[in-house]
PDB file of N, CA and C in Angstrom:
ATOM      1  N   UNK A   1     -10.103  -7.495  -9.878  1.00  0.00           N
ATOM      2  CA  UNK A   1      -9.651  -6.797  -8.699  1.00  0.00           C
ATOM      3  C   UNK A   1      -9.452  -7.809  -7.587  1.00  0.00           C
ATOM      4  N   UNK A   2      -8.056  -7.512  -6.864  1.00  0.00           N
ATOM      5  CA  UNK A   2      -7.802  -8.377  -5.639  1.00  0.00           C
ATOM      6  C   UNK A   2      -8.406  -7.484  -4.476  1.00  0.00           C
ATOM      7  N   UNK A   3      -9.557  -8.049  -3.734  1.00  0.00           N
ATOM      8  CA  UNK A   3      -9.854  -8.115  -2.797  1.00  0.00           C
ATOM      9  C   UNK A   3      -8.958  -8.012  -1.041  1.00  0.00           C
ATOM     10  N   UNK A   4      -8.349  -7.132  -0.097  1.00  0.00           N
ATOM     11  CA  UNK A   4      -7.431  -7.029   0.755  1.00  0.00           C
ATOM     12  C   UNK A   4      -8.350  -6.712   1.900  1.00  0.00           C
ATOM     13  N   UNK A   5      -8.491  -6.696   2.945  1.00  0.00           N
ATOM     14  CA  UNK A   5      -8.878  -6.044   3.865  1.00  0.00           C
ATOM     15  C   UNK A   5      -7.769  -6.168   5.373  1.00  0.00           C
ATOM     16  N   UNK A   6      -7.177  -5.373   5.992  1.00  0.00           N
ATOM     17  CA  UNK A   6      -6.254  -5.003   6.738  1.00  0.00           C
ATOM     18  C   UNK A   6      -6.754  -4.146   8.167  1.00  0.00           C
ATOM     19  N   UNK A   7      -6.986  -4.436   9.187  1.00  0.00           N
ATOM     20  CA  UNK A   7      -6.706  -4.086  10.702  1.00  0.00           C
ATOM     21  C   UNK A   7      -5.564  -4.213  11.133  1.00  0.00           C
ATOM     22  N   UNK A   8      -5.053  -2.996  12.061  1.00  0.00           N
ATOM     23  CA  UNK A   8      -3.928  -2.918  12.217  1.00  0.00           C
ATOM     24  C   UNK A   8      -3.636  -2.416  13.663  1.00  0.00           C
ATOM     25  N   UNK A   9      -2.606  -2.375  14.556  1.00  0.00           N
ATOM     26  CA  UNK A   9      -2.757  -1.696  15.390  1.00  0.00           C
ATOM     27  C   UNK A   9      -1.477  -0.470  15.880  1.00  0.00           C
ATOM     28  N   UNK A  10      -1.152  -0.121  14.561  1.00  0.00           N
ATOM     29  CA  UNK A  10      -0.093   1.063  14.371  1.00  0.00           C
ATOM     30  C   UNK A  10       0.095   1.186  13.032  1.00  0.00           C
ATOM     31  N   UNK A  11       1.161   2.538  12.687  1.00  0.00           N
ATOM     32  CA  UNK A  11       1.148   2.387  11.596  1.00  0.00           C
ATOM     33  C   UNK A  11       2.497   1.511  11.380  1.00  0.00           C
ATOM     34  N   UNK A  12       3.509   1.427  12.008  1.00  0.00           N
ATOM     35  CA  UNK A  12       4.619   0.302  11.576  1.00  0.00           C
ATOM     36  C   UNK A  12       4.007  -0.946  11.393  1.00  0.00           C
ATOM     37  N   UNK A  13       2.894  -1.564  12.350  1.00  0.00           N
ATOM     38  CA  UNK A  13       2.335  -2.814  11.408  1.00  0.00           C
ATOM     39  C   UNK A  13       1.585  -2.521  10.314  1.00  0.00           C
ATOM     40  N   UNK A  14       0.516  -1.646  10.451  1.00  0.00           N
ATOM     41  CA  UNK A  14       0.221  -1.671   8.715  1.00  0.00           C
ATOM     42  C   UNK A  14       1.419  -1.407   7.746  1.00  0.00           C
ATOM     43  N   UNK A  15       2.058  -0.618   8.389  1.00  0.00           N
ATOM     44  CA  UNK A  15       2.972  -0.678   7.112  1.00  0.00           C
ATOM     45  C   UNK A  15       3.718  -1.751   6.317  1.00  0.00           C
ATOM     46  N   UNK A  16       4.206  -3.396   7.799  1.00  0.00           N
ATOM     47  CA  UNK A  16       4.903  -3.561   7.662  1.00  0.00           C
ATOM     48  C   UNK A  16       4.313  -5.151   6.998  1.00  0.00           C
ATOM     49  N   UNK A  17       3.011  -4.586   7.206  1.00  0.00           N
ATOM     50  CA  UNK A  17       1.878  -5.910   6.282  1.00  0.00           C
ATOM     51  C   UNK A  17       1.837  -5.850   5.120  1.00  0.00           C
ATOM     52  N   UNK A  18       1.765  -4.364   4.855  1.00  0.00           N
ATOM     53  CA  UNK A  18       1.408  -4.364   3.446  1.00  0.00           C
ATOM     54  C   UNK A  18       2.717  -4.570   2.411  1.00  0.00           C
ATOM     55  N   UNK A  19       4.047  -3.596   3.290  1.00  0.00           N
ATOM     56  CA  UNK A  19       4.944  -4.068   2.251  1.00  0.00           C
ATOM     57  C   UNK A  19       5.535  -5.522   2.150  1.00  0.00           C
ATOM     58  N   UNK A  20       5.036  -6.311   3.125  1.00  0.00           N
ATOM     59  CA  UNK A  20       5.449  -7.726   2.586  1.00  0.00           C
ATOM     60  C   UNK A  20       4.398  -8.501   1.818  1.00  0.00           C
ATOM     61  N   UNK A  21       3.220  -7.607   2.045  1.00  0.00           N
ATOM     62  CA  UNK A  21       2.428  -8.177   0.623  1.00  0.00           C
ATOM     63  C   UNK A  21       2.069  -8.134  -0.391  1.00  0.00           C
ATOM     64  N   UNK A  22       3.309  -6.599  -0.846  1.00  0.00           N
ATOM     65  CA  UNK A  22       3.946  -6.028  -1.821  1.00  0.00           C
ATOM     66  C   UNK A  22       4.872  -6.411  -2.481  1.00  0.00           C
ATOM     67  N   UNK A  23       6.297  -6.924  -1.229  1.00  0.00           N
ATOM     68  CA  UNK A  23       7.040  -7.658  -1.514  1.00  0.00           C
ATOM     69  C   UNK A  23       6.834  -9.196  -2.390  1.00  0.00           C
ATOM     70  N   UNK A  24       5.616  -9.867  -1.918  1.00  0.00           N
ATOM     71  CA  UNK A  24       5.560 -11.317  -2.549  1.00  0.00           C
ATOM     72  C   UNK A  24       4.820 -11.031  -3.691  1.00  0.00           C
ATOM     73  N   UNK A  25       4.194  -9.856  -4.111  1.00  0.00           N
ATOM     74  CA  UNK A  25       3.459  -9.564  -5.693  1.00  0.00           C
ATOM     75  C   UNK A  25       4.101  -9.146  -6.601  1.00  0.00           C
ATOM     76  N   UNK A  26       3.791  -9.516  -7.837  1.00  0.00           N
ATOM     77  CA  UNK A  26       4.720  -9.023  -8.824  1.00  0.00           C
ATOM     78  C   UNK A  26       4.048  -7.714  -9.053  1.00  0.00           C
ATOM     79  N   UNK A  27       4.688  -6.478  -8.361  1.00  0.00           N
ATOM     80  CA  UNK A  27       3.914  -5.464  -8.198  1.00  0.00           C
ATOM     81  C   UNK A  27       4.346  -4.570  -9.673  1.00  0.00           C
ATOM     82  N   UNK A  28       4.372  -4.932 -10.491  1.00  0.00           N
ATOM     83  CA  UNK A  28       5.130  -4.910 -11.885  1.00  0.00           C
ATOM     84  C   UNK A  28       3.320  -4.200 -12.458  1.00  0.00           C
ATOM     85  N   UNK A  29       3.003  -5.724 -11.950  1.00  0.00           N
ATOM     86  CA  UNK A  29       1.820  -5.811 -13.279  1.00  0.00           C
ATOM     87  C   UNK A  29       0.518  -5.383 -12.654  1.00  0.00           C
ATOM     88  N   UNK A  30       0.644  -5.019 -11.572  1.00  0.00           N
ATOM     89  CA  UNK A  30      -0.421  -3.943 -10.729  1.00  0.00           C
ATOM     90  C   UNK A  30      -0.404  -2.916 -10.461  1.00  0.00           C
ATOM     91  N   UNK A  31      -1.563  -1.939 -10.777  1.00  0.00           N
ATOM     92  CA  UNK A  31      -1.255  -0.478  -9.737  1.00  0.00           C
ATOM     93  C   UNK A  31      -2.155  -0.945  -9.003  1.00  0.00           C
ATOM     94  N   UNK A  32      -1.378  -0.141  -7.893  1.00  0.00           N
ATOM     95  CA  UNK A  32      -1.311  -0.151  -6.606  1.00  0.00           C
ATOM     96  C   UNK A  32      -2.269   1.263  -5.798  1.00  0.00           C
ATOM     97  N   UNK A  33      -3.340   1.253  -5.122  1.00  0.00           N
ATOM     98  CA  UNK A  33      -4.204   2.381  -5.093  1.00  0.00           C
ATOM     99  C   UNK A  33      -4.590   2.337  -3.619  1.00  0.00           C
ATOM    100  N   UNK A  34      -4.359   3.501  -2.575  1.00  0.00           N
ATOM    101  CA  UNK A  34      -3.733   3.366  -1.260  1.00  0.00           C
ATOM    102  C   UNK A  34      -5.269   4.450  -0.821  1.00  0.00           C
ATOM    103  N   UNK A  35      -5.779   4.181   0.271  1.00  0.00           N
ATOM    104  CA  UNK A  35      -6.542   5.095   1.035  1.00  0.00           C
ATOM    105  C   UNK A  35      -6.439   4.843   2.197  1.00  0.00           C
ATOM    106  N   UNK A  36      -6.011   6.331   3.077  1.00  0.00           N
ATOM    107  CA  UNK A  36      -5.676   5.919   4.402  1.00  0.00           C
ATOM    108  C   UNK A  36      -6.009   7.069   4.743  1.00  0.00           C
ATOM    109  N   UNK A  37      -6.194   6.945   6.169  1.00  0.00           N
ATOM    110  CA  UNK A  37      -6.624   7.400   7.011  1.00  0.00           C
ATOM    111  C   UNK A  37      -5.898   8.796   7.480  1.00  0.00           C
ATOM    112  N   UNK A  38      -4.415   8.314   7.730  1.00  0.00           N
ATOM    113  CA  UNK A  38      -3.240   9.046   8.045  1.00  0.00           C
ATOM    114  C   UNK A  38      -2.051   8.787   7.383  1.00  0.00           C
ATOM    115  N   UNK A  39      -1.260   9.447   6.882  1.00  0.00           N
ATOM    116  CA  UNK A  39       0.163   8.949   6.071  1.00  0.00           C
ATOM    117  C   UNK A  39       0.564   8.208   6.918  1.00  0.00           C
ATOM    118  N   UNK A  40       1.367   7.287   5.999  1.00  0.00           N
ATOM    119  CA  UNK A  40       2.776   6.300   6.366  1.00  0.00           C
ATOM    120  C   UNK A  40       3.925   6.363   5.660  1.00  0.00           C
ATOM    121  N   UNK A  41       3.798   7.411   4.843  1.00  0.00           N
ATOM    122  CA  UNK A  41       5.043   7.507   4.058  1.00  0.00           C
ATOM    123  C   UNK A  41       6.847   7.195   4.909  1.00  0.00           C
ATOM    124  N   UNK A  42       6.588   8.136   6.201  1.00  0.00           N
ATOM    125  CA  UNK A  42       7.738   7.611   6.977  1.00  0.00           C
ATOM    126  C   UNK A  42       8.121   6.456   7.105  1.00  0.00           C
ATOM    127  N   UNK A  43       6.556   6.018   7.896  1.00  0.00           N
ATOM    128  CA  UNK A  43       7.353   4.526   8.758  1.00  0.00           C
ATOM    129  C   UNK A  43       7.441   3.376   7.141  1.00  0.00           C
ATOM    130  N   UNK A  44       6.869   3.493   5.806  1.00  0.00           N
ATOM    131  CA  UNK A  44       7.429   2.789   4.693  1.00  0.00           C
ATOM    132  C   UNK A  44       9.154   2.879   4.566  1.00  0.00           C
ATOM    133  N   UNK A  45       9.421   3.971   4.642  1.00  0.00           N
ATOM    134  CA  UNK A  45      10.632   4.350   4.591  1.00  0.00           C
ATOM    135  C   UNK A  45      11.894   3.832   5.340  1.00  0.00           C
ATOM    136  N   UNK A  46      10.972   4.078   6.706  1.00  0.00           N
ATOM    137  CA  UNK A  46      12.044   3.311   7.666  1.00  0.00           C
ATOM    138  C   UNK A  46      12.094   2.209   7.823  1.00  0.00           C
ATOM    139  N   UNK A  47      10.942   1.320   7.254  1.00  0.00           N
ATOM    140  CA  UNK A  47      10.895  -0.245   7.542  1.00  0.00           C
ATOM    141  C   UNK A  47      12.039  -0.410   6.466  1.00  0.00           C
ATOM    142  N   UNK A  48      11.945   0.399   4.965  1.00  0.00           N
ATOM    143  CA  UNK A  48      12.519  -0.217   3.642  1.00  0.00           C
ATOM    144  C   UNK A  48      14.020  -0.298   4.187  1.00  0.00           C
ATOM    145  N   UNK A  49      14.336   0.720   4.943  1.00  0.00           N
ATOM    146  CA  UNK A  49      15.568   1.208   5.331  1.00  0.00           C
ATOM    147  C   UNK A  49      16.285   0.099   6.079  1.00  0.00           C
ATOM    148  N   UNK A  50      15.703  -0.103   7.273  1.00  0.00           N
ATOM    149  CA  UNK A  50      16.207  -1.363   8.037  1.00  0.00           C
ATOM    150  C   UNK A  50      15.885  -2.681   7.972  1.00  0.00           C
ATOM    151  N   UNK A  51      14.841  -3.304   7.235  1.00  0.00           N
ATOM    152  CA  UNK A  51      14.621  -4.612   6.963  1.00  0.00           C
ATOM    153  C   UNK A  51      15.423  -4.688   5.438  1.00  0.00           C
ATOM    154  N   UNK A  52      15.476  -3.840   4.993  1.00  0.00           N
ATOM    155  CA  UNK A  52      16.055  -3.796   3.584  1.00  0.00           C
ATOM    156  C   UNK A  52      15.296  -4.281   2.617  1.00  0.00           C
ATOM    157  N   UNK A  53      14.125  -4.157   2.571  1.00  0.00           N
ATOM    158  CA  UNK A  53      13.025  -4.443   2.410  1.00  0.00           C
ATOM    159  C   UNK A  53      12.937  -4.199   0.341  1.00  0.00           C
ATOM    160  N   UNK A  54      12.996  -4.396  -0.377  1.00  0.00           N
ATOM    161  CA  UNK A  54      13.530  -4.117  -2.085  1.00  0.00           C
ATOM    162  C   UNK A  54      11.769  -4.632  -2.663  1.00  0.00           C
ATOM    163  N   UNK A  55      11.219  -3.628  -3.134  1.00  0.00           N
ATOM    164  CA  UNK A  55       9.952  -3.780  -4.143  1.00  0.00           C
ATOM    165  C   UNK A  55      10.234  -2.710  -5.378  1.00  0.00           C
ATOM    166  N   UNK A  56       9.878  -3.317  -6.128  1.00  0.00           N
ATOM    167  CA  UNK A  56      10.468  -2.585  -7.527  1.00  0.00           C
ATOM    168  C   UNK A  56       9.609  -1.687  -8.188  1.00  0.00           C
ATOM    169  N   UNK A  57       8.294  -1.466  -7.658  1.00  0.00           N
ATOM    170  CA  UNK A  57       7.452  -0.122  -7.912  1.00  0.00           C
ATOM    171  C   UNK A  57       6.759   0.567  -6.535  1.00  0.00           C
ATOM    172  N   UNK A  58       7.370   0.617  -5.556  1.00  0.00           N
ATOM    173  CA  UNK A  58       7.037   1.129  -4.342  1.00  0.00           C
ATOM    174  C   UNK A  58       6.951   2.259  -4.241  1.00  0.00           C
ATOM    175  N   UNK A  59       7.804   3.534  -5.263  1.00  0.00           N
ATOM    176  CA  UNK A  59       8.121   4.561  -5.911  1.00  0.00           C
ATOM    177  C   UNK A  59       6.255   4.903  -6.208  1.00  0.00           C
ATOM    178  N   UNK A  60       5.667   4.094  -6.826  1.00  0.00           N
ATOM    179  CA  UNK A  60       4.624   4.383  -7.990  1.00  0.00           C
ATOM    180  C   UNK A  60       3.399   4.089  -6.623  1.00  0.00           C
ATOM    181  N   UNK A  61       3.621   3.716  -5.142  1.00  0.00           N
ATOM    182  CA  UNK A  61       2.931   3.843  -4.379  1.00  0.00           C
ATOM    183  C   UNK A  61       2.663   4.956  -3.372  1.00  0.00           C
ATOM    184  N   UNK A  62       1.607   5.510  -3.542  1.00  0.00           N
ATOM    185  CA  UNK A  62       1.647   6.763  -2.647  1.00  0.00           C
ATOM    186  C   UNK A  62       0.608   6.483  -1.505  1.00  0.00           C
ATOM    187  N   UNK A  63       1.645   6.406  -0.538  1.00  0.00           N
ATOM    188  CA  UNK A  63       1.845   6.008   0.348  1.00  0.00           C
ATOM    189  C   UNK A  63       0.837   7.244   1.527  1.00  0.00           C
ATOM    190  N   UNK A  64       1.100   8.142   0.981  1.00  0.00           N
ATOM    191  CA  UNK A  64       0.593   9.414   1.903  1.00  0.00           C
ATOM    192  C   UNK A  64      -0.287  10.295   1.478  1.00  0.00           C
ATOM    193  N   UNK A  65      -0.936   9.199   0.720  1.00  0.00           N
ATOM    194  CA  UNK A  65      -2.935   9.633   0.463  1.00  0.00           C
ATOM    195  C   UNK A  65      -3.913   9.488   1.275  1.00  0.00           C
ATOM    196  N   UNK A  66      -4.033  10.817   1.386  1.00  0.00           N
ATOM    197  CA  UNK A  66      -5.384  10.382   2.875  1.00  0.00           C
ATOM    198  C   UNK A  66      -6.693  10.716   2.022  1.00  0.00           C
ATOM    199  N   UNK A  67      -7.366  10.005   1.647  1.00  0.00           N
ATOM    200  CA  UNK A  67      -8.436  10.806   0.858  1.00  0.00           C
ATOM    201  C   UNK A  67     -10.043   9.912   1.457  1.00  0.00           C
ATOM    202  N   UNK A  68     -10.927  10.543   1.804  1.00  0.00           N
ATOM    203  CA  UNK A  68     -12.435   9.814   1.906  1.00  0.00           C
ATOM    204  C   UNK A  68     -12.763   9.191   0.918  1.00  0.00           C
ATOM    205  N   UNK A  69     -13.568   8.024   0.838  1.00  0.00           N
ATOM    206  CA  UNK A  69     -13.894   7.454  -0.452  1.00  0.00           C
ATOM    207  C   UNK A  69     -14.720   7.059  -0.408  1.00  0.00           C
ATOM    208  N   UNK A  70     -16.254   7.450   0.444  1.00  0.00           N
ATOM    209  CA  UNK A  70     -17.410   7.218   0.648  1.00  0.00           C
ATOM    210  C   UNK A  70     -17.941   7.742  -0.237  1.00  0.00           C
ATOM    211  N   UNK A  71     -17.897   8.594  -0.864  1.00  0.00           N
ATOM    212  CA  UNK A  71     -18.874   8.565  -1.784  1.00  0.00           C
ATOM    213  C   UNK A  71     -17.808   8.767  -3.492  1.00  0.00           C
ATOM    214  N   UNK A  72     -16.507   8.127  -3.508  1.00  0.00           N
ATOM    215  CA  UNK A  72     -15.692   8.060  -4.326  1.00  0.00           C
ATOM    216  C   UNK A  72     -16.159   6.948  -5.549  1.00  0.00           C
ATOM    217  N   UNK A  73     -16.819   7.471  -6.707  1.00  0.00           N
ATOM    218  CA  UNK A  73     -16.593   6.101  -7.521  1.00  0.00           C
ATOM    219  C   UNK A  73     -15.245   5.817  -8.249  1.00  0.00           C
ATOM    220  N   UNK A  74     -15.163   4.267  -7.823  1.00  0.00           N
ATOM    221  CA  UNK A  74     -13.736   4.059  -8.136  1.00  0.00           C
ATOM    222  C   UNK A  74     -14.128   2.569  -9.339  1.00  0.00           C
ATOM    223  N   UNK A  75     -12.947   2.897 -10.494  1.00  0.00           N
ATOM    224  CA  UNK A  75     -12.957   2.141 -11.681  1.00  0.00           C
ATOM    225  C   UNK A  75     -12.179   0.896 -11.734  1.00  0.00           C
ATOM    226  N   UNK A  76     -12.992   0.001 -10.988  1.00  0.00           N
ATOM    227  CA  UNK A  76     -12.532  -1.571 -11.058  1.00  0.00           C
ATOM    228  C   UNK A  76     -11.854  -1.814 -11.900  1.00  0.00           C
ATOM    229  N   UNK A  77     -10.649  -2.474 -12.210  1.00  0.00           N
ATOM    230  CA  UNK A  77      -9.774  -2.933 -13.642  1.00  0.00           C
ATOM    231  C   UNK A  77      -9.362  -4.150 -12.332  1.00  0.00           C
ATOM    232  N   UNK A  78      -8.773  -5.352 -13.598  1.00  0.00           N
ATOM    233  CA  UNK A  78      -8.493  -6.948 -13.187  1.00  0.00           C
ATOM    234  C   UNK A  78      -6.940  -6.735 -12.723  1.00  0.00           C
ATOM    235  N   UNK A  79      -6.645  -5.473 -12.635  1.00  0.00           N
ATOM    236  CA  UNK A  79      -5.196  -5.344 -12.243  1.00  0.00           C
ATOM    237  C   UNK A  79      -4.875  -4.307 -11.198  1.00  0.00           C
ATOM    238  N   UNK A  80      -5.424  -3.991 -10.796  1.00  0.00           N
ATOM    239  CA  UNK A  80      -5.453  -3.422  -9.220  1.00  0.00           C
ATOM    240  C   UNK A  80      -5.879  -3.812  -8.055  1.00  0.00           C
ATOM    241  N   UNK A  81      -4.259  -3.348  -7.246  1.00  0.00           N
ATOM    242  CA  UNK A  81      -4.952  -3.465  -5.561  1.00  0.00           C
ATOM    243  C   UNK A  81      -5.389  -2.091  -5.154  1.00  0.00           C
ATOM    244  N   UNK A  82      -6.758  -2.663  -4.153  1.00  0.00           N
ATOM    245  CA  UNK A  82      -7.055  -1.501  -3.406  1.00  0.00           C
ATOM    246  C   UNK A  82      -6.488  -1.891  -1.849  1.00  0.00           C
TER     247      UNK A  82
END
């Protein structure tokens, strides 16, 4: 598991962090596993839209999961981002 941790101070910058650190992964050979606070499904959309922004499983990212995960056990594998 890759290790990420992200502060942000909107959601167009988180958004616009993560998809360029989406963009430089071969996001092929990772799933990709999102917990947030509040959706960003939009502002993903609109960044992809006007930066033209091209990731080839961004589809397979859901983007507009708000879920608690304090007391979530979650199943480490060597091929996921959290």
């Amino acid at each position: 598991m890759e290790n990420l941790c992200i502060f942000y101070a909107s959601k167009y910058h988180l958004s616009l962090v993560l998809l360029e650190y989406l963009k430089n992964k071969n996001t092929e050979k990772y799933t990709v596993q999102t917990f947030l606070q509040n959706k960003i499904t939009d502002e993903i959309k609109t960044l992809m839209d006007k930066y033209e922004i091209k990731i080839k499983s961004t589809n397979e990212v859901n983007f507009g999961r708000t879920e608690d995960i304090k007391n979530k056990k979650i199943e480490l594998r060597s091929n996921m981002i959290l």
